[in-house]
C-alpha atoms as a PDB file:
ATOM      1  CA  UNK A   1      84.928 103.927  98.767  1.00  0.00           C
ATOM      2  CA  UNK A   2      85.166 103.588 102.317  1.00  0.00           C
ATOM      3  CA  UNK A   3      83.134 104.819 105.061  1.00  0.00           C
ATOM      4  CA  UNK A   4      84.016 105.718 108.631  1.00  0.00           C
ATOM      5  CA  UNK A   5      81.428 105.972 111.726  1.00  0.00           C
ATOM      6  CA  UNK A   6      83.219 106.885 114.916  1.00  0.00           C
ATOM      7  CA  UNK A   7      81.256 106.253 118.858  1.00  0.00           C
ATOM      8  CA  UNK A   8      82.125 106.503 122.230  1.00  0.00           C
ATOM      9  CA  UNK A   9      82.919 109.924 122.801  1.00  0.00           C
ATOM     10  CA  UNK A  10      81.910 111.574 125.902  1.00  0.00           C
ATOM     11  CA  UNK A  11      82.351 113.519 129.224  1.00  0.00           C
ATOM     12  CA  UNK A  12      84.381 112.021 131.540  1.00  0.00           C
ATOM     13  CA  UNK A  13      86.397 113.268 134.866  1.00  0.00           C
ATOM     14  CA  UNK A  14      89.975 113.867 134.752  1.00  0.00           C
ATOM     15  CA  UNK A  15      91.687 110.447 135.687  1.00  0.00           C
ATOM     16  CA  UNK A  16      88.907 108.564 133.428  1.00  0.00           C
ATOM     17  CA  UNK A  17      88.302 106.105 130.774  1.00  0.00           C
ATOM     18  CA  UNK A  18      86.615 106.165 127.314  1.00  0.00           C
ATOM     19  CA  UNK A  19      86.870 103.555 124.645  1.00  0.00           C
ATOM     20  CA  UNK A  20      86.035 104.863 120.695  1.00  0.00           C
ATOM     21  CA  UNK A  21      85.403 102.735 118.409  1.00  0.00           C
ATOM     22  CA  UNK A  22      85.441 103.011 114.965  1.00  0.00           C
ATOM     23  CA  UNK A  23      83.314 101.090 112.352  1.00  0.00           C
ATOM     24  CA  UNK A  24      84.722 100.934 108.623  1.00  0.00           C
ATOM     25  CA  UNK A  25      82.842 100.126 105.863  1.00  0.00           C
ATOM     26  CA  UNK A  26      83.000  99.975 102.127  1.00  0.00           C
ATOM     27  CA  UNK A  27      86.476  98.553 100.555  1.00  0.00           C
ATOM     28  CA  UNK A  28      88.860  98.010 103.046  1.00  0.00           C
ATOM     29  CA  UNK A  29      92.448  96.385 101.784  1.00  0.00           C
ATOM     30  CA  UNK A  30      95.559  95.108 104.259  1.00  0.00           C
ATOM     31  CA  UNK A  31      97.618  97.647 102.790  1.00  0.00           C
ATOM     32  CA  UNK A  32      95.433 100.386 104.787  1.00  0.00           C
ATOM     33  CA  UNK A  33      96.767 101.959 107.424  1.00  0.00           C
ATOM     34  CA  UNK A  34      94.328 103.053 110.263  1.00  0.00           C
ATOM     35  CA  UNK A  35      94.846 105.878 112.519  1.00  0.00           C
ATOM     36  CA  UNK A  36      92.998 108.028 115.070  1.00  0.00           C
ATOM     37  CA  UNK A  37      93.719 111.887 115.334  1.00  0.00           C
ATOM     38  CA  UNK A  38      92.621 114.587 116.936  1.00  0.00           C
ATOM     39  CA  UNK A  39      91.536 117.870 116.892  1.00  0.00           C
ATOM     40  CA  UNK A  40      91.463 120.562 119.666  1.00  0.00           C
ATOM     41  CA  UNK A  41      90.703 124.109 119.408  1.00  0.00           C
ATOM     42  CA  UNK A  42      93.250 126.632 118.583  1.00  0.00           C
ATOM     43  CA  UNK A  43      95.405 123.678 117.983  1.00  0.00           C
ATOM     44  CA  UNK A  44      96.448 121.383 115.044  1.00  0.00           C
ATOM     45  CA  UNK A  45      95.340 118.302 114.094  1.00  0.00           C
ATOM     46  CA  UNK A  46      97.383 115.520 116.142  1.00  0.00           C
ATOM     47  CA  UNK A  47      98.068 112.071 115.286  1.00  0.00           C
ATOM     48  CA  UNK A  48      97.287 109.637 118.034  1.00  0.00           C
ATOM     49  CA  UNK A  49      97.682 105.732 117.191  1.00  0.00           C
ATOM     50  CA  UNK A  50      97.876 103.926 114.312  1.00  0.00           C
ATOM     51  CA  UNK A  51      98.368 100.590 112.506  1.00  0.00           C
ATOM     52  CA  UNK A  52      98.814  98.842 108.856  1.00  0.00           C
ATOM     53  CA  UNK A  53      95.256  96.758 108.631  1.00  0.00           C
ATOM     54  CA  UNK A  54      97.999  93.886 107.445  1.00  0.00           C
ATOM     55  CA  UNK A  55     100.489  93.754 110.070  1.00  0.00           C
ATOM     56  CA  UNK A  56     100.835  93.141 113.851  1.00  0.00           C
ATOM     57  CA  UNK A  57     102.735  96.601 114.771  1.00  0.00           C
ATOM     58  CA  UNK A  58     101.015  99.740 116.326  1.00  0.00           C
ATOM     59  CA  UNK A  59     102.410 103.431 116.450  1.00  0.00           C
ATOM     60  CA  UNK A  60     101.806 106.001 119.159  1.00  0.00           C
ATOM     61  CA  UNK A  61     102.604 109.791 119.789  1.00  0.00           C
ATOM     62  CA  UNK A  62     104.372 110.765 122.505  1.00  0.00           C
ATOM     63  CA  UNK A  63     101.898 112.274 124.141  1.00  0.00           C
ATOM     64  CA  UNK A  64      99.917 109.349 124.520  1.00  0.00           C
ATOM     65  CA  UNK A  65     101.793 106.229 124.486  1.00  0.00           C
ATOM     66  CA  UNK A  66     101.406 104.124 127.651  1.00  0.00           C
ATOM     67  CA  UNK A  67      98.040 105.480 128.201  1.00  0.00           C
ATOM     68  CA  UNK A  68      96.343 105.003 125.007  1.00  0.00           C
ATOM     69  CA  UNK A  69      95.732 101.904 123.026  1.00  0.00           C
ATOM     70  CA  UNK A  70      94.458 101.076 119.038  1.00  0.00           C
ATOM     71  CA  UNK A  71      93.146  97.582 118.974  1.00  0.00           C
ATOM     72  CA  UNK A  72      91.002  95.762 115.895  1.00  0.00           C
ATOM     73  CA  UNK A  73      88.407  93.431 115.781  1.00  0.00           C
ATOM     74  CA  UNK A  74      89.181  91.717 112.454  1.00  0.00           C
ATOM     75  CA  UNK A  75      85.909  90.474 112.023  1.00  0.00           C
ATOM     76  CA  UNK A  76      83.618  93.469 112.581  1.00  0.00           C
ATOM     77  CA  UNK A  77      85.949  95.569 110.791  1.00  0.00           C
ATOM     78  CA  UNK A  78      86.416  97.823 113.541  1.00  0.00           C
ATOM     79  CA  UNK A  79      89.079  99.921 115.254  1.00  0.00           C
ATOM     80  CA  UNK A  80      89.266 100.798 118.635  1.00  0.00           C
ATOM     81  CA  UNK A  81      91.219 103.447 120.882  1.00  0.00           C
ATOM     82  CA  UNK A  82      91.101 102.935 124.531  1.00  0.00           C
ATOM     83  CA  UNK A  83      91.979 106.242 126.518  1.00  0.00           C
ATOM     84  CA  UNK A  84      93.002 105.723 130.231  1.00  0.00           C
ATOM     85  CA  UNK A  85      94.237 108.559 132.969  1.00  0.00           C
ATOM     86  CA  UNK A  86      92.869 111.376 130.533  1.00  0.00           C
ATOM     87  CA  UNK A  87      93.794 114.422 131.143  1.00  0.00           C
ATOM     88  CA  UNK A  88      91.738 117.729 130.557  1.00  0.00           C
ATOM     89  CA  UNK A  89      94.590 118.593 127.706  1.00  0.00           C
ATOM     90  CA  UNK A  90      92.908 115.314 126.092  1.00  0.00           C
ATOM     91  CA  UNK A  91      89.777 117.067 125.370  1.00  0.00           C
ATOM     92  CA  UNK A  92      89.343 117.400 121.574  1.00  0.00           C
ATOM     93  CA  UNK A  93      87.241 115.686 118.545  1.00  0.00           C
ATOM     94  CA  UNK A  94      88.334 112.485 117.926  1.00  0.00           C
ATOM     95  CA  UNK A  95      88.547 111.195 114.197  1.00  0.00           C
ATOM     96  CA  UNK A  96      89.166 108.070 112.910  1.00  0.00           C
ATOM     97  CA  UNK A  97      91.352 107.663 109.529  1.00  0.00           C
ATOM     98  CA  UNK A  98      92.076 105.365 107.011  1.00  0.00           C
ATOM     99  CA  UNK A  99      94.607 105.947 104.092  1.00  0.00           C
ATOM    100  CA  UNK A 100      96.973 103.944 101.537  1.00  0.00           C
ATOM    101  CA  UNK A 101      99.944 106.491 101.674  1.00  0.00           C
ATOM    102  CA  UNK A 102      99.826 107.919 105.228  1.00  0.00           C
ATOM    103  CA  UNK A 103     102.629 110.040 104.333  1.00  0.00           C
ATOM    104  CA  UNK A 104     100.728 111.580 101.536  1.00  0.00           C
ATOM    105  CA  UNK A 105      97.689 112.479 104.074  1.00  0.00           C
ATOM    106  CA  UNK A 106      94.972 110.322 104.759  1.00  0.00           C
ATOM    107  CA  UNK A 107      92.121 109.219 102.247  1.00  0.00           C
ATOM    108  CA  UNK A 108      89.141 108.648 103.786  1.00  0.00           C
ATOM    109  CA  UNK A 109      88.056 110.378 107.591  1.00  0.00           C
ATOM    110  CA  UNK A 110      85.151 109.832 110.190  1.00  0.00           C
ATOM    111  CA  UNK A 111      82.552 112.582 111.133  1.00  0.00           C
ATOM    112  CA  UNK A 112      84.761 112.707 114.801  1.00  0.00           C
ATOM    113  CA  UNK A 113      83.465 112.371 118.416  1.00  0.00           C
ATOM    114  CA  UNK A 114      83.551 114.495 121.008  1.00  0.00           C
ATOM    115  CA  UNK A 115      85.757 113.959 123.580  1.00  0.00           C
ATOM    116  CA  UNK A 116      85.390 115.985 126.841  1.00  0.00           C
ATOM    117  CA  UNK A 117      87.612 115.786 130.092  1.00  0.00           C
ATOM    118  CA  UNK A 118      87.061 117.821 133.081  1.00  0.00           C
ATOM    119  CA  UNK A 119      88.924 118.886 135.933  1.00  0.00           C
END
């Protein structure tokens, strides 16, 4: 079992920064991959970032590569997304995700953070 406690969520200007972080718990393997998504109302869940726990190589959407970044401290078994230049259209919860067979959906998912950027 693994467990998943998201922080750092907040309301920030338009042009701001927030850093989430992401604290796993419970079993965590190499072969994980973790991810952050999103959620927005009226909208569908959005994959953000995301990297295998056992390599060296991140992944990005389109929609927020060059302003986002997933980092890791090994050691606290943590996973980080720092959001620069966010844009109102950024506002959404925030989930973090962890999962054996992305393509198959995620296995495990964080209670989400609220994420809230004004004009």
């Amino acid at each position: 079992q693994v467990q998943l406690v998201e922080s750092g969520g907040g309301l920030v200007q338009a042009g701001g920064s927030l850093r989430l972080s992401c604290v796993a718990s419970g079993r965590i393997f190499n072969s994980y991959t973790m991810a952050w998504f999103r959620h927005a109302p009226g909208k569908e869940r959005e994959f953000l970032a995301g990297f295998n726990w056992g390599g060296d190589k991140s992944y990005y959407a389109d929609s927020v590569k060059g302003r986002f970044t997933i980092s890791r401290d090994n050691a606290k078994n943590t996973v980080y997304l720092q959001m620069n230049s966010l844009k109102p259209e950024d506002t959404a919860v925030y989930y973090c995700a962890a999962g054996l067979s992305p393509s198959q959906g995620m296995d495990y998912w964080g209670q989400g953070t609220q994420v809230t950027v004004s004009s």
